[in-house]
C-alpha atoms as a PDB file:
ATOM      1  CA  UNK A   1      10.537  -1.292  10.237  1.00  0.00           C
ATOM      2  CA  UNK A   2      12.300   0.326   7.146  1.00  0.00           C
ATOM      3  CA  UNK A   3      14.704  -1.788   5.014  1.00  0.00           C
ATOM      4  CA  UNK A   4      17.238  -0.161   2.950  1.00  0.00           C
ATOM      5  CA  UNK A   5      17.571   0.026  -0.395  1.00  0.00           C
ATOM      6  CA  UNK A   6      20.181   1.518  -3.345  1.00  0.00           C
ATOM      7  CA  UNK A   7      18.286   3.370  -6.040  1.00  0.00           C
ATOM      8  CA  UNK A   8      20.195   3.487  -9.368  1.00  0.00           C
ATOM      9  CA  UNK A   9      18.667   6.535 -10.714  1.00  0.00           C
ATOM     10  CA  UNK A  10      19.176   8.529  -7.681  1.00  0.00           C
ATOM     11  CA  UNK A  11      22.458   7.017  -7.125  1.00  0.00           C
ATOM     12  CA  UNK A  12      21.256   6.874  -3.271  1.00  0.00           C
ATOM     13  CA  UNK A  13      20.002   5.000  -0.752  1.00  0.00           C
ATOM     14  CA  UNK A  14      16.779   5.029   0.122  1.00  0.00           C
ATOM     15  CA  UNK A  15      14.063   3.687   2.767  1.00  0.00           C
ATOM     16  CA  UNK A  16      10.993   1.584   2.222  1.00  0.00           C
ATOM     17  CA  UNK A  17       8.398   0.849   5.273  1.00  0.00           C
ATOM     18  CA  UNK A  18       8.152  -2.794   5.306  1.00  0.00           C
ATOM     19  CA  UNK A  19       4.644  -2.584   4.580  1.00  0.00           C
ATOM     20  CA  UNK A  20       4.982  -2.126   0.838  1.00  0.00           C
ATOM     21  CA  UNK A  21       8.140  -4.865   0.583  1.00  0.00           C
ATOM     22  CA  UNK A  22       7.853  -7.954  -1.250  1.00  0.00           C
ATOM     23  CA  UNK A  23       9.291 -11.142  -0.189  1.00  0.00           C
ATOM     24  CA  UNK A  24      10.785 -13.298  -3.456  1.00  0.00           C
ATOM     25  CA  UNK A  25      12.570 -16.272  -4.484  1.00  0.00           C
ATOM     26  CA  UNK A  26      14.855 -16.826  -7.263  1.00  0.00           C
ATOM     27  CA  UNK A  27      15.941 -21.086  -8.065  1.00  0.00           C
ATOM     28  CA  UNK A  28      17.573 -22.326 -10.046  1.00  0.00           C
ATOM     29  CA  UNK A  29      19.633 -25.813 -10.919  1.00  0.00           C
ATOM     30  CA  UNK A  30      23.166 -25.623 -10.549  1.00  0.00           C
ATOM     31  CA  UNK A  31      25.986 -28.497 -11.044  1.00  0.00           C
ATOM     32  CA  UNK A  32      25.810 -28.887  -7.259  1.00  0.00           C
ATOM     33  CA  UNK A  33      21.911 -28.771  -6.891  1.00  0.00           C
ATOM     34  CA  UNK A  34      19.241 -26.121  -6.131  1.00  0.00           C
ATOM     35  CA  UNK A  35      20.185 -22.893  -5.344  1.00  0.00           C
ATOM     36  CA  UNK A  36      17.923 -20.567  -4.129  1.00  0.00           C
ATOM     37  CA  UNK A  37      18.257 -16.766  -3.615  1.00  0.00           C
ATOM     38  CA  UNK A  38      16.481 -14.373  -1.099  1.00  0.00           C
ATOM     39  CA  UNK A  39      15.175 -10.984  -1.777  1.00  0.00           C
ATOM     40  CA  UNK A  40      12.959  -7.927  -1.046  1.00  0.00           C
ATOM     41  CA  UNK A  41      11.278  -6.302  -4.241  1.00  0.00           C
ATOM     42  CA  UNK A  42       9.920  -2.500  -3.803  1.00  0.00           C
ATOM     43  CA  UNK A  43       8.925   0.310  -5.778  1.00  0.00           C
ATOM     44  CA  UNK A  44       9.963   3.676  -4.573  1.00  0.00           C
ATOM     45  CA  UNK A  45       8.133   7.099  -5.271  1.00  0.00           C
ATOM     46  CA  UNK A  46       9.652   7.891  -8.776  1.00  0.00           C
ATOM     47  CA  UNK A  47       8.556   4.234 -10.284  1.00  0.00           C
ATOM     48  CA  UNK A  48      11.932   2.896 -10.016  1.00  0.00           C
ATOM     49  CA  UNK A  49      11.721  -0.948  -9.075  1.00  0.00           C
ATOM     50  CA  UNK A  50      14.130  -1.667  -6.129  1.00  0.00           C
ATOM     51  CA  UNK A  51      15.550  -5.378  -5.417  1.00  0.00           C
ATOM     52  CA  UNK A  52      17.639  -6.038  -2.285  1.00  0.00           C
ATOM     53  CA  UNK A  53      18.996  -9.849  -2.196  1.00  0.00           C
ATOM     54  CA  UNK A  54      19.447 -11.219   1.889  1.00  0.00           C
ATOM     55  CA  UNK A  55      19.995 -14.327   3.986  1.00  0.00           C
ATOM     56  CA  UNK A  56      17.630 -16.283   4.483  1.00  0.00           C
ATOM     57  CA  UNK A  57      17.203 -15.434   8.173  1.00  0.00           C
ATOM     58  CA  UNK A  58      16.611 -12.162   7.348  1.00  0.00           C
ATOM     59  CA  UNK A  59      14.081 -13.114   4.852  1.00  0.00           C
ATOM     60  CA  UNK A  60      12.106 -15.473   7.425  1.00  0.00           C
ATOM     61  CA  UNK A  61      12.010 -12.589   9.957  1.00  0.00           C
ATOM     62  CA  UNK A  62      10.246 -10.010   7.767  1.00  0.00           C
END
């Protein structure tokens, strides 16, 4: 499976096998309570580091 992701220096979109995607976290506190963010972390073939934020479902299924 390939996920998606927007490269800034090649102002394109490009695809990452799901093999070399990292699942991470980002908390923090807010007025209301925790809030807590979901996102894939890549690197694609010219060094460039890619993050793509998603739900949490999608997140759980990877």
């Amino acid at each position: 499976m390939d996920i998606e992701f927007y490269n800034v220096k090649k102002k394109a979109k490009v695809k990452i096998s799901s093999g070399s995607v990292s699942k991470v976290t980002y908390e923090k506190e807010t007025a209301k309570g925790p809030s807590i963010r979901y996102a894939f972390k890549a690197v694609d073939d010219d060094g460039t580091k890619l993050t793509k934020f998603c739900s949490k479902a999608d997140y759980d299924k990877l």
